[in-house]
C-alpha atoms as a PDB file:
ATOM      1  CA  UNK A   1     -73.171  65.069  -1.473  1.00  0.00           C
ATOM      2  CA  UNK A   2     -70.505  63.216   0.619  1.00  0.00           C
ATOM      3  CA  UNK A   3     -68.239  66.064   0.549  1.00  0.00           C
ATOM      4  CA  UNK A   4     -70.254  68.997   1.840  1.00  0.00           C
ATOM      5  CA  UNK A   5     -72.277  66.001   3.957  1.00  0.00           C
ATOM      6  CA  UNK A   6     -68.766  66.052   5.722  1.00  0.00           C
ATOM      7  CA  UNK A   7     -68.872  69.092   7.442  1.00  0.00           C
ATOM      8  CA  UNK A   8     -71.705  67.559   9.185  1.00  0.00           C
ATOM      9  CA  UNK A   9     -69.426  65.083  10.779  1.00  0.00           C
ATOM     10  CA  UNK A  10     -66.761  65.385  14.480  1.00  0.00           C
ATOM     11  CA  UNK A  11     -66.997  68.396  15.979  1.00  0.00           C
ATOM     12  CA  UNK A  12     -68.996  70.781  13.313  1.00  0.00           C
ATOM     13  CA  UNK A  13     -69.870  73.639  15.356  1.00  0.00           C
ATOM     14  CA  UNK A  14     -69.383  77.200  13.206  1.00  0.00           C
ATOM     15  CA  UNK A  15     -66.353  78.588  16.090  1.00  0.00           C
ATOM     16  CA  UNK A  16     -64.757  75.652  15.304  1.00  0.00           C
ATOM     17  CA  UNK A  17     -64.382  76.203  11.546  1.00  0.00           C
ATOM     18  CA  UNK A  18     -63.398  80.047  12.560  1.00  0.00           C
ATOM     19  CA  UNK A  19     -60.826  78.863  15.091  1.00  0.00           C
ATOM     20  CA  UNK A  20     -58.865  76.875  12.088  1.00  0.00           C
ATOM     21  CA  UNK A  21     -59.603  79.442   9.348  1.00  0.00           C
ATOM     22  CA  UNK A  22     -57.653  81.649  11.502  1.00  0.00           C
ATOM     23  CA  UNK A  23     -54.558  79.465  12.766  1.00  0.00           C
ATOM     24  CA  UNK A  24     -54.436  78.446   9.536  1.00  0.00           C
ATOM     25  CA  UNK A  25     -54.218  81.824   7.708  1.00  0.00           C
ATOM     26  CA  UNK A  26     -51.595  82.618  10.548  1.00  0.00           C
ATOM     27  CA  UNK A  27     -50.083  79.859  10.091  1.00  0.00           C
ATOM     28  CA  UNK A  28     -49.547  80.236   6.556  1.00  0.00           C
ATOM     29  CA  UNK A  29     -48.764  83.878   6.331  1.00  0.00           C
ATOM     30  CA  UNK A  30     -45.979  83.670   9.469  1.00  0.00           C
ATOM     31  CA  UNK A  31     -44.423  80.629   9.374  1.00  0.00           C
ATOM     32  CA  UNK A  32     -44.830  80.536   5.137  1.00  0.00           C
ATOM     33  CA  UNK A  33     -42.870  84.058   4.730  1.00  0.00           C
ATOM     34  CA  UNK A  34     -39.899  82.876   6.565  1.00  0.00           C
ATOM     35  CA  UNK A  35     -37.835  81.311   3.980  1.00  0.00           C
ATOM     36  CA  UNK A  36     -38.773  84.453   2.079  1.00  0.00           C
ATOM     37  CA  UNK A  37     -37.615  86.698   4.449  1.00  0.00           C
ATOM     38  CA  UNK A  38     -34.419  85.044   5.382  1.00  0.00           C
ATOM     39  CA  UNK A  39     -33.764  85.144   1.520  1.00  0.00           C
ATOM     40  CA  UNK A  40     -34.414  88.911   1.647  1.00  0.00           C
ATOM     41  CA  UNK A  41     -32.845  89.535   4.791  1.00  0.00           C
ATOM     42  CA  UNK A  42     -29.591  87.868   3.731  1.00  0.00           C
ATOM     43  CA  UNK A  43     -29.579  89.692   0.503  1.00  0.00           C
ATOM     44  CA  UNK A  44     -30.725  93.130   2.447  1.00  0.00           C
ATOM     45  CA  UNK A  45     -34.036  93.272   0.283  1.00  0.00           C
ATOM     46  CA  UNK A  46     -36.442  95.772   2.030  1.00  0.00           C
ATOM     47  CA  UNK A  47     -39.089  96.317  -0.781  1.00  0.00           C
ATOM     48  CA  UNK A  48     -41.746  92.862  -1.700  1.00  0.00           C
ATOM     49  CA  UNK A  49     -39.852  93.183  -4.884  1.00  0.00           C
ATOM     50  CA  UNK A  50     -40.375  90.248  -6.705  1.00  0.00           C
ATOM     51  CA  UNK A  51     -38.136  91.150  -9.143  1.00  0.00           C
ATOM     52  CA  UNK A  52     -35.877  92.480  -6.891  1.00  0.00           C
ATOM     53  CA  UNK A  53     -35.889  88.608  -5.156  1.00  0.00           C
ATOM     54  CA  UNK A  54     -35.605  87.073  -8.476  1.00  0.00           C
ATOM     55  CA  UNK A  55     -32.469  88.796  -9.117  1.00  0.00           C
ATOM     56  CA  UNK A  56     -30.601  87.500  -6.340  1.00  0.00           C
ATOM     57  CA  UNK A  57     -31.779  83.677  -6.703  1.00  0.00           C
ATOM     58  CA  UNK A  58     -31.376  81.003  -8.980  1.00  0.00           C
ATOM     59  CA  UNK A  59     -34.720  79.877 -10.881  1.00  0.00           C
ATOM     60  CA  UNK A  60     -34.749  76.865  -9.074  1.00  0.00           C
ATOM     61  CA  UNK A  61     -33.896  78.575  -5.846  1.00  0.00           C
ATOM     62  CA  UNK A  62     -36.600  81.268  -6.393  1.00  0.00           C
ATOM     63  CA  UNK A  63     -39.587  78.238  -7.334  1.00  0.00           C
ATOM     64  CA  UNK A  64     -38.362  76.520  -3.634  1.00  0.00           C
ATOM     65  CA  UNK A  65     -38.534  79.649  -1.886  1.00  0.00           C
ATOM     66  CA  UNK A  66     -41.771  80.549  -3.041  1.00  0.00           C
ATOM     67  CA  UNK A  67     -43.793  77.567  -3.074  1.00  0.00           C
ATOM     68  CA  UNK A  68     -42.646  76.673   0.102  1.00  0.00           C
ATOM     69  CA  UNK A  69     -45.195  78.946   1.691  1.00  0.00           C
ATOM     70  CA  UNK A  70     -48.499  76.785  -0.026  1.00  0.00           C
ATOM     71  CA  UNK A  71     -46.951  73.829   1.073  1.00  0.00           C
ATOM     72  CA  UNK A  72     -46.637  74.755   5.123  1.00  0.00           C
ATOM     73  CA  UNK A  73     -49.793  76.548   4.231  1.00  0.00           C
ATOM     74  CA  UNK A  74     -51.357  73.147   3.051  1.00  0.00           C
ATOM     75  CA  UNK A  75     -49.742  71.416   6.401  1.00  0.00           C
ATOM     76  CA  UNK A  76     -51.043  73.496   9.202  1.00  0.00           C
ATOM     77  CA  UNK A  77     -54.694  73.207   7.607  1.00  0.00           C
ATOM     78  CA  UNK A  78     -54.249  69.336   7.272  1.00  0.00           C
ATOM     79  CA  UNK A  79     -52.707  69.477  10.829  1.00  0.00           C
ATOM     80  CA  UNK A  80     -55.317  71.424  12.215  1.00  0.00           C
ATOM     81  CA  UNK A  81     -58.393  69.616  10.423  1.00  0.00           C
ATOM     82  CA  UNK A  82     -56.758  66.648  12.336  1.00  0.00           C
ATOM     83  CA  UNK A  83     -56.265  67.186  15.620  1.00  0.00           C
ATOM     84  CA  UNK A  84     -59.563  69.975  16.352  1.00  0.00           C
ATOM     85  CA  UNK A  85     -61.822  68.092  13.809  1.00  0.00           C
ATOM     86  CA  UNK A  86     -60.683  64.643  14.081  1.00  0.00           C
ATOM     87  CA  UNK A  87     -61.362  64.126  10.550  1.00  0.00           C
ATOM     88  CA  UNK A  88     -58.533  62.789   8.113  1.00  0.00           C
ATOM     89  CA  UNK A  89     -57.096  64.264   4.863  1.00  0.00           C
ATOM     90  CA  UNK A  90     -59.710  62.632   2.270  1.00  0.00           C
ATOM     91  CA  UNK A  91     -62.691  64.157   4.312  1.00  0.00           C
ATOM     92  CA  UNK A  92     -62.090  67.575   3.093  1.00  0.00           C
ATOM     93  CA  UNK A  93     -61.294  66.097  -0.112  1.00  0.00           C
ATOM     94  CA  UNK A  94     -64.214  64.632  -0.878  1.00  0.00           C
ATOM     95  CA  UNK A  95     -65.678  62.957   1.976  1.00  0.00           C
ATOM     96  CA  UNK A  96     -64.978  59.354   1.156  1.00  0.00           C
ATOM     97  CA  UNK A  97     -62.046  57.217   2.542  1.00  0.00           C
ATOM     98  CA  UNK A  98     -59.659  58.087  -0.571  1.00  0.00           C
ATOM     99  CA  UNK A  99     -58.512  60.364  -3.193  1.00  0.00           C
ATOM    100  CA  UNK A 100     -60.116  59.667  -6.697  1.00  0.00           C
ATOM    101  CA  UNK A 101     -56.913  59.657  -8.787  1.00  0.00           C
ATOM    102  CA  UNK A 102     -58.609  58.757 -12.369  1.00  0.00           C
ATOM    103  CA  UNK A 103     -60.868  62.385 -11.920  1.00  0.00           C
ATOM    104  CA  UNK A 104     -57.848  64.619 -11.109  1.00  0.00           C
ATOM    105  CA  UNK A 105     -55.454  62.540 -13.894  1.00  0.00           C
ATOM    106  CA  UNK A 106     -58.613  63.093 -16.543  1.00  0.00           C
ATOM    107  CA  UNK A 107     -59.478  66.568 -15.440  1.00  0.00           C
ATOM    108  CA  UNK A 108     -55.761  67.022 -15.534  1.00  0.00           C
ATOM    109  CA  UNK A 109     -55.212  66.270 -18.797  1.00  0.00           C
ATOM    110  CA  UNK A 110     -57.847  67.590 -20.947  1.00  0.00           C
ATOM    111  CA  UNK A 111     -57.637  70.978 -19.057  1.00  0.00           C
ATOM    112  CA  UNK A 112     -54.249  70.456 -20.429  1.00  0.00           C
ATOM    113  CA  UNK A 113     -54.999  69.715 -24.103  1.00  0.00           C
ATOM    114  CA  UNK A 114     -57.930  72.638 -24.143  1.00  0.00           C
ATOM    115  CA  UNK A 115     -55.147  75.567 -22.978  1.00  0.00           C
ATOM    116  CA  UNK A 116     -52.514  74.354 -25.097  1.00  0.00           C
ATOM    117  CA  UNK A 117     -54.428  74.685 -28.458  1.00  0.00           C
ATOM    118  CA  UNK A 118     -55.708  78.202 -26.973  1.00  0.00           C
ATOM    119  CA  UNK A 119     -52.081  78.946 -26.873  1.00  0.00           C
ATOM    120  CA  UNK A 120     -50.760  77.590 -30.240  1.00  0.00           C
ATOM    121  CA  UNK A 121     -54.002  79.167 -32.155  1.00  0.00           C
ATOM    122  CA  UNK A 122     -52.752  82.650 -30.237  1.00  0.00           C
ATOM    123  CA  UNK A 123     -48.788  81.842 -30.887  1.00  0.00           C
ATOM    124  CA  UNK A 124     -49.699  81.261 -34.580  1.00  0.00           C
ATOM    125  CA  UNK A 125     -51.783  84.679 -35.322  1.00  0.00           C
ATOM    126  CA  UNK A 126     -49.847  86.923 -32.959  1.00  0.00           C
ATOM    127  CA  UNK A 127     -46.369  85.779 -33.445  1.00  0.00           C
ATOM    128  CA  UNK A 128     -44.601  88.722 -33.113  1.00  0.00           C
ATOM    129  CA  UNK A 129     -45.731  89.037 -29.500  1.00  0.00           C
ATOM    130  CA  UNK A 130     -43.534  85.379 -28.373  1.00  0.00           C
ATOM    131  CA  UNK A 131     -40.494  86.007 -27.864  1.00  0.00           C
ATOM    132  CA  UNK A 132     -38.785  82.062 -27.755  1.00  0.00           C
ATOM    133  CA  UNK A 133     -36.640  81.852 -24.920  1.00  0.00           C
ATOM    134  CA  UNK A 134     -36.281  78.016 -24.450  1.00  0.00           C
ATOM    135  CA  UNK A 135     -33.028  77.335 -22.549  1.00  0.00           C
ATOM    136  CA  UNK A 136     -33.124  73.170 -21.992  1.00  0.00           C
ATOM    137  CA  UNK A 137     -30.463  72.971 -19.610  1.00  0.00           C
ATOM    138  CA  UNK A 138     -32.917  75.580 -17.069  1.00  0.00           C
ATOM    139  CA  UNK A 139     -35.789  74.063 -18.681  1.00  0.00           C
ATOM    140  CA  UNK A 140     -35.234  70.541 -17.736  1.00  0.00           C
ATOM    141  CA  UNK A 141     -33.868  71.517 -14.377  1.00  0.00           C
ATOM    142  CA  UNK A 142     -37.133  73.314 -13.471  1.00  0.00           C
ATOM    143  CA  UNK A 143     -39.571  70.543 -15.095  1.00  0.00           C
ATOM    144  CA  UNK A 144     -39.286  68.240 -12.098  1.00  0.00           C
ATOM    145  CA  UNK A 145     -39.276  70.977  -9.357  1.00  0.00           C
ATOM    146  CA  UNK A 146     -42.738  72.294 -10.886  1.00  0.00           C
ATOM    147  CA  UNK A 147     -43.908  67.943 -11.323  1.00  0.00           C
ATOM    148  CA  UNK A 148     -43.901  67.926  -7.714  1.00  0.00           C
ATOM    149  CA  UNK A 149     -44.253  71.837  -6.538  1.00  0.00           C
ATOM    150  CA  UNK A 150     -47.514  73.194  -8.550  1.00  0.00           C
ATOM    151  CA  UNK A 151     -49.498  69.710  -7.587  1.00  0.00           C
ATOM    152  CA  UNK A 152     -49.120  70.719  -4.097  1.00  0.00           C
ATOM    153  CA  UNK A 153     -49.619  74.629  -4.454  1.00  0.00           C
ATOM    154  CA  UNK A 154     -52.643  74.105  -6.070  1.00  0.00           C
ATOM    155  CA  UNK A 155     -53.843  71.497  -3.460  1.00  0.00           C
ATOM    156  CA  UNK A 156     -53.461  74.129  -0.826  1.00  0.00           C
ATOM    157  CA  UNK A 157     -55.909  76.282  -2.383  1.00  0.00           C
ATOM    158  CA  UNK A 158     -58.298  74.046  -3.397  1.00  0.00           C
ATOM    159  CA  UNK A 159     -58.403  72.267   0.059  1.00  0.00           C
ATOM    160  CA  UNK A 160     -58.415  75.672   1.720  1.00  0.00           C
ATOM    161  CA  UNK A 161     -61.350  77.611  -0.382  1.00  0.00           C
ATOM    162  CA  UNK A 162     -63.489  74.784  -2.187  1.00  0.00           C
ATOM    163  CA  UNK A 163     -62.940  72.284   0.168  1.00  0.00           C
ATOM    164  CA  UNK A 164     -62.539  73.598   3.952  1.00  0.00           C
ATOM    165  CA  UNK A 165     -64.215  76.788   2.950  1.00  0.00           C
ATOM    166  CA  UNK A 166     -67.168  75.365   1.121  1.00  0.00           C
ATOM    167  CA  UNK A 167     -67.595  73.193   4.036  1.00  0.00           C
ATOM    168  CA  UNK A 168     -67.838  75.573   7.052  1.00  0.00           C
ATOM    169  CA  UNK A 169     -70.219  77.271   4.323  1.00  0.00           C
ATOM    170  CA  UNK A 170     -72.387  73.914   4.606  1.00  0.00           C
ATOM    171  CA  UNK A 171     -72.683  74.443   8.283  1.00  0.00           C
ATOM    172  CA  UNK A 172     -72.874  78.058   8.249  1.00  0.00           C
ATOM    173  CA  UNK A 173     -75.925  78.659   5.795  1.00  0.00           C
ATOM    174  CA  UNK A 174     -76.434  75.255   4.154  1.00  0.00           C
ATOM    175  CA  UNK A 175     -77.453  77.020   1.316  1.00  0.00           C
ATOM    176  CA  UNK A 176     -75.956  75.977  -2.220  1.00  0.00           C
ATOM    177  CA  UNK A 177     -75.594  78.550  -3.857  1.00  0.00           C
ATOM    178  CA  UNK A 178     -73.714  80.490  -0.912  1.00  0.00           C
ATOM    179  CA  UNK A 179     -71.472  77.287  -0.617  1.00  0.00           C
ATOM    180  CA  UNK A 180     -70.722  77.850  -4.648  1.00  0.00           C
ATOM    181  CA  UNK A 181     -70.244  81.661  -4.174  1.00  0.00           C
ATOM    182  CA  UNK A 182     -68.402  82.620  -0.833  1.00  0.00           C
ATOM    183  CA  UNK A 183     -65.425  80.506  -1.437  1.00  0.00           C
ATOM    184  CA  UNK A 184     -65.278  81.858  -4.849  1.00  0.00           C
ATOM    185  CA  UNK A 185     -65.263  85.603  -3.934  1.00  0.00           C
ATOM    186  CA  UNK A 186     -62.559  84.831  -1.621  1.00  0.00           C
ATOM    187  CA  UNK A 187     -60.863  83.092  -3.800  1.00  0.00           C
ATOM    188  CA  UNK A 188     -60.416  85.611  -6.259  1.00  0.00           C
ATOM    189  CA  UNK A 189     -59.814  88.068  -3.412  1.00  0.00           C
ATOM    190  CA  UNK A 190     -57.188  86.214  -2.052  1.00  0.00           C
ATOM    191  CA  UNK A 191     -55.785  86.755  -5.299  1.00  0.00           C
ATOM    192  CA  UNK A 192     -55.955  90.706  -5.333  1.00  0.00           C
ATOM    193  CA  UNK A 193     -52.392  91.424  -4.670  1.00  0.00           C
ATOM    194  CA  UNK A 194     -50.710  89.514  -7.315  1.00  0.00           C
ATOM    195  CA  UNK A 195     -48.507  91.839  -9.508  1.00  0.00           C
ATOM    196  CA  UNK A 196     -51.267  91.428 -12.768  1.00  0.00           C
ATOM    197  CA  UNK A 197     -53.954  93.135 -10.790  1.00  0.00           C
ATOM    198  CA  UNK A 198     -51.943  96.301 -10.150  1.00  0.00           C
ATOM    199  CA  UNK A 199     -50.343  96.071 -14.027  1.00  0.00           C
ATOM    200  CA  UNK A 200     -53.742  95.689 -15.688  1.00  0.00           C
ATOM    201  CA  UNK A 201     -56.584  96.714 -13.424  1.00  0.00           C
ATOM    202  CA  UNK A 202     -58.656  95.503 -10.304  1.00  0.00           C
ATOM    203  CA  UNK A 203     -61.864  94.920 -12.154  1.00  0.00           C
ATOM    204  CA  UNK A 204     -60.109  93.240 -15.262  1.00  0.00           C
ATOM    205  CA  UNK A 205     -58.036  90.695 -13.397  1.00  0.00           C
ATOM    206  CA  UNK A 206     -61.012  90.135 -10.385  1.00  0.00           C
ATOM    207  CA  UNK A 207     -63.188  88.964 -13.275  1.00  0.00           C
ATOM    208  CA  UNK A 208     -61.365  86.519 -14.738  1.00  0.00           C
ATOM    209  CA  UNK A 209     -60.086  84.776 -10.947  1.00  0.00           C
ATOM    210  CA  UNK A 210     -63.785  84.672 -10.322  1.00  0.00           C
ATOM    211  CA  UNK A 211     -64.983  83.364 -13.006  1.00  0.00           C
ATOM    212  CA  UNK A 212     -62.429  80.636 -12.829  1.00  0.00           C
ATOM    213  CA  UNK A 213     -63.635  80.025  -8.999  1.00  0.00           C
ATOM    214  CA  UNK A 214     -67.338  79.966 -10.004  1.00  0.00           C
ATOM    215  CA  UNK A 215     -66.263  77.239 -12.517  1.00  0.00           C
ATOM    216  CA  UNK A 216     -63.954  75.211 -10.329  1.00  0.00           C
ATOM    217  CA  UNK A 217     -66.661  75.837  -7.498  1.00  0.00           C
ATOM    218  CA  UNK A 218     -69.569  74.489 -10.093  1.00  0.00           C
ATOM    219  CA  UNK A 219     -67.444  71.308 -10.969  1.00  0.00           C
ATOM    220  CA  UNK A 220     -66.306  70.440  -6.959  1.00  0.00           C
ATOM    221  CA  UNK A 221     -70.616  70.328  -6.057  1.00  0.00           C
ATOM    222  CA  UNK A 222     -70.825  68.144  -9.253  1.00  0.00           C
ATOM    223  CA  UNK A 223     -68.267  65.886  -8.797  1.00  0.00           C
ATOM    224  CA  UNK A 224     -68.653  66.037  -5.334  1.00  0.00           C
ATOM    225  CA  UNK A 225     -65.071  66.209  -4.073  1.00  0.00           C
ATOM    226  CA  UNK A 226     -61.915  68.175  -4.739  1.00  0.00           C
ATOM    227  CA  UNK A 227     -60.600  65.876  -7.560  1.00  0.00           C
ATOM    228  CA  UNK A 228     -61.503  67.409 -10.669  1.00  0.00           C
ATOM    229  CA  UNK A 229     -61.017  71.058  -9.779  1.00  0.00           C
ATOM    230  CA  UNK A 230     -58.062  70.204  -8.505  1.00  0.00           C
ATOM    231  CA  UNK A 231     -56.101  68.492 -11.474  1.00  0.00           C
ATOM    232  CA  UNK A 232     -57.793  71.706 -14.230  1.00  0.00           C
ATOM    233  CA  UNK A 233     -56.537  74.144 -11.345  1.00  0.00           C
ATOM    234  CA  UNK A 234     -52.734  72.194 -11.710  1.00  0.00           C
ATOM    235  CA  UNK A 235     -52.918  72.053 -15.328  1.00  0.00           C
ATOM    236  CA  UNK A 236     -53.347  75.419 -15.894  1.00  0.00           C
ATOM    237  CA  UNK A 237     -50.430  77.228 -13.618  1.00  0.00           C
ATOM    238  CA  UNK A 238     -48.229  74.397 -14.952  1.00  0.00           C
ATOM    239  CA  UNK A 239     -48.842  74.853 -18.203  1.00  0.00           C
ATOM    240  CA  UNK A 240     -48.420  78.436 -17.984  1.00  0.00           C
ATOM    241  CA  UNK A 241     -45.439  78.630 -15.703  1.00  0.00           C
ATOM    242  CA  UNK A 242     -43.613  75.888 -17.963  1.00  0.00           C
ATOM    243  CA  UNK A 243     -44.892  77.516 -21.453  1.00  0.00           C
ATOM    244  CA  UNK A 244     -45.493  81.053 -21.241  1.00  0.00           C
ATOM    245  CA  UNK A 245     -44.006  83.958 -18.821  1.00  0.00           C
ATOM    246  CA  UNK A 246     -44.595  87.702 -18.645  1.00  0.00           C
ATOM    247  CA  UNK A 247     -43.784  90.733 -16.616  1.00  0.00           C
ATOM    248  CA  UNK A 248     -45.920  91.031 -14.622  1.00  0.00           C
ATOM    249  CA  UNK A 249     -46.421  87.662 -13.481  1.00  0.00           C
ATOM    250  CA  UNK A 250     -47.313  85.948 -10.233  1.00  0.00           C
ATOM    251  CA  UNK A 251     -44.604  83.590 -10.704  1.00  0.00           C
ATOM    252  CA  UNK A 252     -42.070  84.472 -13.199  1.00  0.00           C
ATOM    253  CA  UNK A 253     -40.141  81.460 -14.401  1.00  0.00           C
ATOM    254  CA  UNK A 254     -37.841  80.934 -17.419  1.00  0.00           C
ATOM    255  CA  UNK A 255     -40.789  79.724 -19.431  1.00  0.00           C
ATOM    256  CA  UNK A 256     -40.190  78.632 -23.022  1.00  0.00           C
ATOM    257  CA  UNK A 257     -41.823  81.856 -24.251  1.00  0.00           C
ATOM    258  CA  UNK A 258     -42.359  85.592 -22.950  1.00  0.00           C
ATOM    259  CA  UNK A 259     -45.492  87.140 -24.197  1.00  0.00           C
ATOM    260  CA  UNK A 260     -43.966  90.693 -24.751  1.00  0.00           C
ATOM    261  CA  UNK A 261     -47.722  92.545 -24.198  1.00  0.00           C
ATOM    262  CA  UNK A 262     -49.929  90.105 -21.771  1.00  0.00           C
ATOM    263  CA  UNK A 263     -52.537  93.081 -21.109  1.00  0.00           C
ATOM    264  CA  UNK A 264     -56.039  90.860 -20.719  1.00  0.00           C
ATOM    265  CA  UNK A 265     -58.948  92.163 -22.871  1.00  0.00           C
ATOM    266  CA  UNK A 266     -62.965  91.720 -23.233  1.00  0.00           C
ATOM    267  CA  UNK A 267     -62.430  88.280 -25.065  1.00  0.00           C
ATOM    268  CA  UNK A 268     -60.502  86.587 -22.650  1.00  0.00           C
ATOM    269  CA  UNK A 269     -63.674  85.977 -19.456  1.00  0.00           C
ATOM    270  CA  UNK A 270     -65.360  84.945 -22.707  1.00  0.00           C
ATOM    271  CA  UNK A 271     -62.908  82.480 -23.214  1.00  0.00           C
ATOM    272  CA  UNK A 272     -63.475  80.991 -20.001  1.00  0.00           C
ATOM    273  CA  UNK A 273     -66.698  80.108 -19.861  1.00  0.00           C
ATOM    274  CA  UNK A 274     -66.130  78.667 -23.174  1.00  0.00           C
ATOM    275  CA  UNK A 275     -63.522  76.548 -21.658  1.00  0.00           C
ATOM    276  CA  UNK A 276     -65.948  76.090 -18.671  1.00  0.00           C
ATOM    277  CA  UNK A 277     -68.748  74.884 -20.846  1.00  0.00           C
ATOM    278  CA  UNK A 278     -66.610  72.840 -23.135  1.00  0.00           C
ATOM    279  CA  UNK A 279     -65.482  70.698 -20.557  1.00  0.00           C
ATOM    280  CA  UNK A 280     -68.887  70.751 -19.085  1.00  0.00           C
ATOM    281  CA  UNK A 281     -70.396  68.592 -21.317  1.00  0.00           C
ATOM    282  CA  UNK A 282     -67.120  66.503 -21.635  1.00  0.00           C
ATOM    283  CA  UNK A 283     -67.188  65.638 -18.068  1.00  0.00           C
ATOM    284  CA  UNK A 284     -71.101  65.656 -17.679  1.00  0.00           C
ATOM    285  CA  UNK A 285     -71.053  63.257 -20.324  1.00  0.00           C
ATOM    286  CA  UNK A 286     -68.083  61.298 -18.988  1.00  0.00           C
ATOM    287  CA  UNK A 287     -68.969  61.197 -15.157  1.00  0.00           C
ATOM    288  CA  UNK A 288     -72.962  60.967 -15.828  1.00  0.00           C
ATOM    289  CA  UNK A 289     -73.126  64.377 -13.525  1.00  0.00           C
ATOM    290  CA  UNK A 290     -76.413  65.887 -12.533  1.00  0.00           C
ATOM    291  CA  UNK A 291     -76.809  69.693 -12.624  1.00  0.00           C
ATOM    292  CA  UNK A 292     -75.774  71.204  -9.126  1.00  0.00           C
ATOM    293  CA  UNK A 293     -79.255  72.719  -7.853  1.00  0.00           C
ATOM    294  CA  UNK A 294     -77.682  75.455  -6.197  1.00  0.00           C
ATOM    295  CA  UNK A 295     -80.953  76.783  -5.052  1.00  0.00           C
ATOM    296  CA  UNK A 296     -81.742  74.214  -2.429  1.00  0.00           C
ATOM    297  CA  UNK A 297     -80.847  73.634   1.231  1.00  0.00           C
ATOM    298  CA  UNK A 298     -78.310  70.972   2.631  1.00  0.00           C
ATOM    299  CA  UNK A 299     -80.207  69.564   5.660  1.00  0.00           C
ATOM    300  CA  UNK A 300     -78.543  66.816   6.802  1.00  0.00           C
ATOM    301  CA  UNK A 301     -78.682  65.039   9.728  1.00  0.00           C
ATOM    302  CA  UNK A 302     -75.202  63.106  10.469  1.00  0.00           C
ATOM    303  CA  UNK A 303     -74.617  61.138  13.631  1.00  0.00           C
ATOM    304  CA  UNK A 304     -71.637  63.310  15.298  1.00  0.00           C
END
């Protein structure tokens, strides 16, 4: 377990893992919101309107403003894991001395492929709720912002809750199965004020965001590293912010189609650990993983 064996590394004690959970949150939240709030301050926005903000923007202008938050987000916590851990960007990662391209690329891609058919079997029995919207001239525009944007957004969160988060878990319990489940509670926590929780219900949306942690949680402690999680977490908000828009979503773009009534239901958890189980045995199969025993204790001595 190189990854959660590096929380065992410089400088592990537990108020040291508190001290940049905080700066980092502050960090995020404060210096994130500012291009935000000069947009809304310019444009004499009181109300967290996203709508409201959208108005006033461009597409592209709105996808820069807003994604500039994860990526000063994802800066401070690389900054800080630097200078008060003395540990490098790969160590939170996955422990090793580089990133492991070929996992995130394959993860990536038949995340990808698995959503996509999900999509085109719903598209073709529910067509009346797609509304086609394609515009290629703000289609093509946005394609390379969201190439290079949703990457790093969903690097922020995966370094943040299954990486630095699952490894201040190691030295705070060193207990598996708390490392699998804290970071995914907060996780889908963290998540609680996007605009889909207060459209369709706490319980509903909290569900499915947790479910999706406990997966991408399952897959980091059997890959051991970030890699994997990482490219299924990109493939799916790029895929959806590229494909398919709503009302009530976190991140409204100009998608090719608007699903006129997005209101989750019963099936849809169930279609997640389908999807989770799916490419279980894809990438069990692939990567020769071992079953996470999430019932034993990480006791690990490491020179500091």
């Amino acid at each position: 377990m190189k990854h959660l064996q590096a929380a065992f590394g410089r400088r592990n004690d537990a108020g040291m893992y508190v001290a940049v959970l905080l700066l980092g949150i502050v960090c995020w939240a404060i210096i994130g919101s500012v291009p935000t709030m000069v947009v809304m301050l310019k444009n004499n926005i009181i109300a967290s309107d996203l709508s409201e903000l959208q108005e006033c923007m461009s597409p592209n202008s709105y996808i820069l403003t807003t994604f500039s938050s994860f990526i000063i987000g994802l800066a401070s916590f690389i900054l800080l894991v630097r200078l008060m851990h003395r540990r490098g960007f790969s160590s939170v990662v996955n422990g090793r001395d580089k990133v492991r391209w070929s996992h995130f690329f394959t993860a990536f891609g038949l995340y990808f492929l698995c959503i996509a058919l999900i999509h085109l079997v719903m598209l073709l029995v529910d067509r009346e709720n797609y509304v086609f919207q394609f515009d290629a001239g703000t289609f093509f525009s946005m394609l390379p912002l969201l190439l290079v944007l949703v990457p790093l957004q969903t690097l922020f969160e995966e370094y943040l809750f299954r990486g630095y988060l699952m490894q201040a878990m190691t030295v705070w319990s060193r207990r598996v199965w708390l490392v699998w489940l804290v970071p995914a509670v907060v996780f889908a926590l963290a998540h609680a004020a996007n605009p889909e929780v207060g459209a369709y219900g706490f319980s509903m949306m909290m569900l499915q965001y947790l479910l999706l942690a406990l997966i991408f949680g399952f897959f980091t402690i059997a890959d051991d590293g970030l890699e994997v999680s990482w490219g299924m977490h990109t493939a799916n908000n790029l895929f959806l912010l590229l494909f398919f828009t709503e009302e009530n979503s976190a991140m409204p773009t100009p998608a090719v189609w608007r699903v006129a009534d997005a209101a989750p239901s019963f099936a849809d958890p169930l279609e997640i650990l389908l999807l989770g189980v799916v490419l279980w045995f894809v990438l069990r199969r692939l990567y020769k993983w071992k079953r996470p025993a999430l019932g034993c204790k990480i006791d690990i001595d490491v020179e500091k």
